[in-house]
N, C-alpha and C. Protein backbone atom coordinates (compact mmCIF):
# COMPACT_ATOMS: atom_id res chain seq x y z
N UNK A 1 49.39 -21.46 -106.70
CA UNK A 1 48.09 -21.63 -107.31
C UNK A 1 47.02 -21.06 -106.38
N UNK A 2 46.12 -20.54 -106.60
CA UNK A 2 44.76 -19.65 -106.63
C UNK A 2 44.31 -20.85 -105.75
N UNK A 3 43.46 -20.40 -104.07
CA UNK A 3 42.83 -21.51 -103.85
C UNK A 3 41.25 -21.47 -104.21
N UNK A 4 40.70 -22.31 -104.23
CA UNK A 4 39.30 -22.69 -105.05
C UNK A 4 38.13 -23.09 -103.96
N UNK A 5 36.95 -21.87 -104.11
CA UNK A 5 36.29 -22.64 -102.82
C UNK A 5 34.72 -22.47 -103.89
N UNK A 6 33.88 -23.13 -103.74
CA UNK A 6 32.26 -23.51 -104.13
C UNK A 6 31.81 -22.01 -104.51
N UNK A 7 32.59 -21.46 -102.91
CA UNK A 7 31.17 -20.04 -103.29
C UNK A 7 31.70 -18.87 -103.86
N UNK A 8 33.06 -18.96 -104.27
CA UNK A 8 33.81 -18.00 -105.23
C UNK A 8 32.72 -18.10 -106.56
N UNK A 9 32.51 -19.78 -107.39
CA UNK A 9 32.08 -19.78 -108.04
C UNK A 9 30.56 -19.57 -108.37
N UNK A 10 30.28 -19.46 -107.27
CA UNK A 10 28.64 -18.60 -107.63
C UNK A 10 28.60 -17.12 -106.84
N UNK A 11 29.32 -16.42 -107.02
CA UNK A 11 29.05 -15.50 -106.93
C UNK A 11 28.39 -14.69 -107.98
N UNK A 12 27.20 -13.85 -107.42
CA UNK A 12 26.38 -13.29 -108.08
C UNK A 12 27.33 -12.39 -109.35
N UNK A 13 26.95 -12.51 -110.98
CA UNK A 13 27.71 -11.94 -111.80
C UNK A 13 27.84 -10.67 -111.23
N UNK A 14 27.49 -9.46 -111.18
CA UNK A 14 27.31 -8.20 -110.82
C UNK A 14 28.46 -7.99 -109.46
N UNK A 15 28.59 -9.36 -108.37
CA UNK A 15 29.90 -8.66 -108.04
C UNK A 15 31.22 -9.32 -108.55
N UNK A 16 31.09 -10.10 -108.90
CA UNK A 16 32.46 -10.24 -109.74
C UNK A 16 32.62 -9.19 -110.76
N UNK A 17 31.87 -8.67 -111.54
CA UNK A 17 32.24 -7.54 -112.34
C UNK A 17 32.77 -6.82 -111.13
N UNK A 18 31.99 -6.00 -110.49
CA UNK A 18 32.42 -5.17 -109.04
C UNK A 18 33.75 -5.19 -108.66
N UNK A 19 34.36 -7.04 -108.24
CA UNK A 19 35.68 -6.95 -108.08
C UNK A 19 36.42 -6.70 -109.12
N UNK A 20 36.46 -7.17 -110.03
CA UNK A 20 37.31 -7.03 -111.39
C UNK A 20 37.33 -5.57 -111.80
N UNK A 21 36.48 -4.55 -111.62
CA UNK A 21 36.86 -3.23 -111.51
C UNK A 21 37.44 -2.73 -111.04
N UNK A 22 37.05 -3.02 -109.42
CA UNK A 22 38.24 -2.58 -108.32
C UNK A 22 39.65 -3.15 -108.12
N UNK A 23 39.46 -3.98 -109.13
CA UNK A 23 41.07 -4.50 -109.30
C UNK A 23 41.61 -3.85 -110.10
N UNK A 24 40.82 -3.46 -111.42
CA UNK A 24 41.61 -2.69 -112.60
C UNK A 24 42.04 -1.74 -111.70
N UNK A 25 40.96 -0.83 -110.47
CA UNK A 25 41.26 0.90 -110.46
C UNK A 25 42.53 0.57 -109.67
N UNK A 26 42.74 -0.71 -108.85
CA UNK A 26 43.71 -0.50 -107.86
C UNK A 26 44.90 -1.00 -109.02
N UNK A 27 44.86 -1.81 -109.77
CA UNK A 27 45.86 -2.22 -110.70
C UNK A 27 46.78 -0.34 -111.56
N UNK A 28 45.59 -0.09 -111.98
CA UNK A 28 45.53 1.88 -112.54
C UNK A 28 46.22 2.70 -111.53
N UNK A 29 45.81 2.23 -110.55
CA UNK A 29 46.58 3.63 -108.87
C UNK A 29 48.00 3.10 -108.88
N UNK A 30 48.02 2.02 -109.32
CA UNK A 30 49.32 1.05 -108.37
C UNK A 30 50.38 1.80 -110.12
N UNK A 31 50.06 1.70 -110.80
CA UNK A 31 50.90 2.04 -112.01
C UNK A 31 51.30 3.38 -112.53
N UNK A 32 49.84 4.03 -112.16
CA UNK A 32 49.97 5.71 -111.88
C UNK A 32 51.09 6.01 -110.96
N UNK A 33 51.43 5.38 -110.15
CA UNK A 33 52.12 5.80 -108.81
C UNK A 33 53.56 5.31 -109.28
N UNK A 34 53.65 4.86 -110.42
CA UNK A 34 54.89 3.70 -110.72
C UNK A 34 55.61 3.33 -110.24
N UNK A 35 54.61 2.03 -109.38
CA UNK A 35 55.12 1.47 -108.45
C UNK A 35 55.00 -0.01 -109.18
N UNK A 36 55.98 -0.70 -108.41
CA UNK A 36 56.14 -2.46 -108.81
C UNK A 36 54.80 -3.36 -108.48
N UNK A 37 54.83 -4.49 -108.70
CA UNK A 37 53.94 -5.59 -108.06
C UNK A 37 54.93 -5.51 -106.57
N UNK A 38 56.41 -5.85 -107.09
CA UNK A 38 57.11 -5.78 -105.57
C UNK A 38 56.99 -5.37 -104.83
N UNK A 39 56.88 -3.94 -105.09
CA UNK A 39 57.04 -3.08 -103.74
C UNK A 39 55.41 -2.89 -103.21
N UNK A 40 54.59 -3.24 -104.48
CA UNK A 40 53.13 -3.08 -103.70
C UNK A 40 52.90 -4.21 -102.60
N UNK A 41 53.26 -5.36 -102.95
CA UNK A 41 53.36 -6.44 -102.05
C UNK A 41 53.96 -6.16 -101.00
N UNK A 42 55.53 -5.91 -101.19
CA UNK A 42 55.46 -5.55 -99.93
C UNK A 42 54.95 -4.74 -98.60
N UNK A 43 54.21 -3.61 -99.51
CA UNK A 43 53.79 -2.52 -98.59
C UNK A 43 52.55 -3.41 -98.01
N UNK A 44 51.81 -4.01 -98.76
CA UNK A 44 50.49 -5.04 -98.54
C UNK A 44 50.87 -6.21 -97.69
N UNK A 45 52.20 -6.72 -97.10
CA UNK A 45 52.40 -7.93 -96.31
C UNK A 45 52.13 -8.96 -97.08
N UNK A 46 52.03 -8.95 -98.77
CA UNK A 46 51.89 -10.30 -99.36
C UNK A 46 52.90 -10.83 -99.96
N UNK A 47 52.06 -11.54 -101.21
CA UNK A 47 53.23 -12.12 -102.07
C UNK A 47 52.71 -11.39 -103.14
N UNK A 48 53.46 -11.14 -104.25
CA UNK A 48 53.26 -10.47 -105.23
C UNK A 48 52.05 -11.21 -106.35
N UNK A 49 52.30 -12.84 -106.43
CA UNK A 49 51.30 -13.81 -106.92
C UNK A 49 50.30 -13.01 -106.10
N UNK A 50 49.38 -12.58 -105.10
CA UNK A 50 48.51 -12.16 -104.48
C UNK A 50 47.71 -10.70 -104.69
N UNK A 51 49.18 -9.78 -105.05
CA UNK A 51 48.67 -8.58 -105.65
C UNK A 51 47.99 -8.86 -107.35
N UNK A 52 48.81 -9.75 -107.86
CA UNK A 52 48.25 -9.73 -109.11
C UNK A 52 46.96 -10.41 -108.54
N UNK A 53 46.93 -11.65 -108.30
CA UNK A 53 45.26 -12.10 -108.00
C UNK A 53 43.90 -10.92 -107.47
N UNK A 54 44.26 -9.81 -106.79
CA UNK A 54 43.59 -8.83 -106.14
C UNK A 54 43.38 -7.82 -107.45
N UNK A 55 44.38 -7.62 -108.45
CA UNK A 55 44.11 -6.54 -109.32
C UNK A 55 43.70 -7.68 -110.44
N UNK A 56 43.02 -8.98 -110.74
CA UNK A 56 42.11 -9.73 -111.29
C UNK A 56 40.87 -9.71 -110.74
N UNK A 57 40.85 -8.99 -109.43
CA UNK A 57 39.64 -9.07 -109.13
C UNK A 57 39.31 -10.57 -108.69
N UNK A 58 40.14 -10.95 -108.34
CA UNK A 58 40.22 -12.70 -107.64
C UNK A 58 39.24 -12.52 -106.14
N UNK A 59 37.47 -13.25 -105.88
CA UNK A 59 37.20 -13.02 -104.65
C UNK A 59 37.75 -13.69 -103.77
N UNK A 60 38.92 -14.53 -104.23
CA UNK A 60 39.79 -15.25 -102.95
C UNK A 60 40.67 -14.35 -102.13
N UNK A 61 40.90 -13.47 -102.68
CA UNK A 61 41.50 -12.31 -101.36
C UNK A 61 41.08 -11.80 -101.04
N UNK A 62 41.60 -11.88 -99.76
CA UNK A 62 40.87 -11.63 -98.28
C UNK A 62 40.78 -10.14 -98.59
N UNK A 63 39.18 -9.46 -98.16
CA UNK A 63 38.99 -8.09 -97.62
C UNK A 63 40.16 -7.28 -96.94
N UNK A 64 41.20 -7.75 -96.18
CA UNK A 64 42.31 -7.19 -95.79
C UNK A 64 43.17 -6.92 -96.82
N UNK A 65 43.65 -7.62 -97.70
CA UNK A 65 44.31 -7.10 -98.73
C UNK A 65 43.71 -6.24 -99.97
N UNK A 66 42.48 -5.57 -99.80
CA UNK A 66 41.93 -5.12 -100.49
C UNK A 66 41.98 -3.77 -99.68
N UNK A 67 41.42 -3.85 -98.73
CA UNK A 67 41.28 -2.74 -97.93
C UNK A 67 42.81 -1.93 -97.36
N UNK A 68 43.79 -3.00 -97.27
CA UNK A 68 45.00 -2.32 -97.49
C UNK A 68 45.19 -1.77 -98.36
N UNK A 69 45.30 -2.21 -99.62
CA UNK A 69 45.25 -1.69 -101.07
C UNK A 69 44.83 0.18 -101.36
N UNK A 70 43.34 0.05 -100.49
CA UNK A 70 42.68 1.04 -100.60
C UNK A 70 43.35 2.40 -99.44
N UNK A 71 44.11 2.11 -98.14
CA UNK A 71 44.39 2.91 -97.68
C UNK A 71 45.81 3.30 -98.32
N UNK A 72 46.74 2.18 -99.23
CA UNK A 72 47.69 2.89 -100.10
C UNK A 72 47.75 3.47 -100.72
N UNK A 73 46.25 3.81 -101.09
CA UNK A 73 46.09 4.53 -102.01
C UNK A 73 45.30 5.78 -101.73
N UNK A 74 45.39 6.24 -100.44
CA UNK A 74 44.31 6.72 -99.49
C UNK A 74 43.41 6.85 -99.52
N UNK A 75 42.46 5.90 -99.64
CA UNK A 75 41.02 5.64 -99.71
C UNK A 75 39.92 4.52 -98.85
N UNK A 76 41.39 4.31 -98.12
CA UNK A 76 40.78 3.49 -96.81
C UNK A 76 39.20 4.11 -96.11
N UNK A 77 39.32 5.32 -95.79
CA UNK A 77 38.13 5.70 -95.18
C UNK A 77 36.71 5.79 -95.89
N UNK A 78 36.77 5.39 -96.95
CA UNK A 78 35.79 5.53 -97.83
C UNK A 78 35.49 3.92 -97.57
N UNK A 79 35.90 2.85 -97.13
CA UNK A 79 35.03 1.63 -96.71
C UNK A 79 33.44 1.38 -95.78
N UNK A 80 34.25 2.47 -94.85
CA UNK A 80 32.29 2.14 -94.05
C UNK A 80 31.31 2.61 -94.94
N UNK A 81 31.55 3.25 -95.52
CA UNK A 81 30.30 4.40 -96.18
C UNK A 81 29.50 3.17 -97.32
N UNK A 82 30.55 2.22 -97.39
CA UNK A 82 29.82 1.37 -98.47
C UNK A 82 28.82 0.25 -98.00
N UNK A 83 28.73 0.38 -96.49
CA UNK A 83 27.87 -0.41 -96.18
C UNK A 83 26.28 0.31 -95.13
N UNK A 84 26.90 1.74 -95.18
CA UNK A 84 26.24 2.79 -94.45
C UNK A 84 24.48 2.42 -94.31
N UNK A 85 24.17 2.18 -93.07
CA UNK A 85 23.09 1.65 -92.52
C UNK A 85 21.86 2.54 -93.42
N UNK A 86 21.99 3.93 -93.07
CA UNK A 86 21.51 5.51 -93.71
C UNK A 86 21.15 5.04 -95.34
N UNK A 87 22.14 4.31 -95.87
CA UNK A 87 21.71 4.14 -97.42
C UNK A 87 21.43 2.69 -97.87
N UNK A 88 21.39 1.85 -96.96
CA UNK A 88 20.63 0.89 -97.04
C UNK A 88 19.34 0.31 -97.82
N UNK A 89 19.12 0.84 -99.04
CA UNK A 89 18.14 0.92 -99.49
C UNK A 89 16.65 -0.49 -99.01
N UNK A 90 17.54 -1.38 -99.40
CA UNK A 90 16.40 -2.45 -99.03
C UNK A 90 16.07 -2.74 -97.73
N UNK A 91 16.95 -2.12 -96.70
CA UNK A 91 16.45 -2.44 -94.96
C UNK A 91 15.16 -0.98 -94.71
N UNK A 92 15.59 -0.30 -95.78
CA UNK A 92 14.50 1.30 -95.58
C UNK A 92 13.29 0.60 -96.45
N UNK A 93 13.14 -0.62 -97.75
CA UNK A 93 11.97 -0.40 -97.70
C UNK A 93 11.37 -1.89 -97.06
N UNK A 94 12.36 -1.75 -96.48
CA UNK A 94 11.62 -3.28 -95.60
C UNK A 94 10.58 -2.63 -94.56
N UNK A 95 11.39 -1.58 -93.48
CA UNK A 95 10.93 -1.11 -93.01
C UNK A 95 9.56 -0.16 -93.00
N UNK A 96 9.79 0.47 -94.12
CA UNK A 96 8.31 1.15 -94.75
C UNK A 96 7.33 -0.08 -94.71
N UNK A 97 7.38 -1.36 -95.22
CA UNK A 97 6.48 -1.68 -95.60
C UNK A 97 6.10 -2.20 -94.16
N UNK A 98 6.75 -3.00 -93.47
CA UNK A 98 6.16 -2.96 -91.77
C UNK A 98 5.75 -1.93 -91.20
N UNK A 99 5.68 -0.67 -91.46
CA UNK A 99 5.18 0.47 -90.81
C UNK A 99 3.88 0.45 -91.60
N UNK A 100 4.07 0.12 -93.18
CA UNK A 100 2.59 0.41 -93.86
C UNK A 100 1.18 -1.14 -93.23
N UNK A 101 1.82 -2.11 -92.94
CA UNK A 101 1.63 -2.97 -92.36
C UNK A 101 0.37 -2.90 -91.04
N UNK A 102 1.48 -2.05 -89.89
CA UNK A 102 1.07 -1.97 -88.98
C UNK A 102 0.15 -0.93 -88.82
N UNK A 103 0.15 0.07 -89.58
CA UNK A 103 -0.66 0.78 -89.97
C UNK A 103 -2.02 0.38 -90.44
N UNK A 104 -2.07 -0.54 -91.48
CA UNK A 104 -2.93 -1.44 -91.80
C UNK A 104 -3.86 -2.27 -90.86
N UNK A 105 -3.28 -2.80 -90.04
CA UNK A 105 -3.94 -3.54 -88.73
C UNK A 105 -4.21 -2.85 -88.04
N UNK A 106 -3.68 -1.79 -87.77
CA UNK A 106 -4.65 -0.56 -86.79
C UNK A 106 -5.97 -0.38 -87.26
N UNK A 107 -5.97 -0.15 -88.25
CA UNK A 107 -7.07 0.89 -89.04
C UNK A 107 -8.43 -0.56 -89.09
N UNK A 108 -7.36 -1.59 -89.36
CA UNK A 108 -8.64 -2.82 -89.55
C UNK A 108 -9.35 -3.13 -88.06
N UNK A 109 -8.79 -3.05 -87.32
CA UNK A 109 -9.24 -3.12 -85.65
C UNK A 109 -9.33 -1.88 -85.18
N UNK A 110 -9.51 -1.16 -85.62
CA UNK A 110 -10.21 0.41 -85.12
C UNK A 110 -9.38 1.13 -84.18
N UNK A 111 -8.49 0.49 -83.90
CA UNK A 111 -7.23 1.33 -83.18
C UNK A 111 -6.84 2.68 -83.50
N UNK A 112 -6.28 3.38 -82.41
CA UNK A 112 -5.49 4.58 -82.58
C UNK A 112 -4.41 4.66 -83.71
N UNK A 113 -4.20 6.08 -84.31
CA UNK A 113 -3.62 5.74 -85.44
C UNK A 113 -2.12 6.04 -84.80
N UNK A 114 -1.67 6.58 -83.76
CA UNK A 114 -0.82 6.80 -83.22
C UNK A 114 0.19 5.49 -83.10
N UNK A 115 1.58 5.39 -83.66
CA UNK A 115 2.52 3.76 -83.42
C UNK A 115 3.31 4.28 -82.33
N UNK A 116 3.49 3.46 -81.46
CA UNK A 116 4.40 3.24 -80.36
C UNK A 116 6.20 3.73 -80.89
């Protein structure tokens, strides 16, 4: 049985869709390849109950069995990029707006427009 924790169940809808996709595509690679639940498990160090939970898109498995998943399918290296600092959208306009900020308080205290 599936273990059950509080914050599985509130996870924001948008990534549970998210997982449940990436379960279908890895469920789709794993069948394209016609390969077993068995032998995917085994290549994954699990139990096969586990591969199916992962291609449900279950957020109870662990990032490691996902990310294994993804280099079986060689697509492991495509993980950092999904958190890539560079495309960060909301830390870039956090940042803008503290620059528009400080900008702001210059100009109100007659300061140089030049920022450190």
């Amino acid at each position: 049985m599936a273990k059950s924790s509080a914050h599985h169940d509130d996870l924001p809808q948008q990534a549970v869709v998210a997982l449940e996709h990436l379960g279908d595509a890895l469920s789709i690679a794993r069948l394209r390849r016609k390969q077993s639940l068995r032998a995917w498990a085994a290549r994954l160090r699990v139990s096969v109950a586990t591969v199916q939970r992962m291609e449900a898109g279950d957020p109870g498995v662990s990032m490691g069995v996902y990310a294994a998943a993804l280099w079986v399918i060689g697509r492991a290296d495509d993980l950092p990029s999904l958190a890539d600092p560079a495309a960060d959208r909301g830390a870039l306009e956090l940042d803008i707006a503290s620059f528009r900020k400080r900008v702001s308080e210059r100009r109100a205290t007659g300061k140089s427009r030049d920022l450190p």
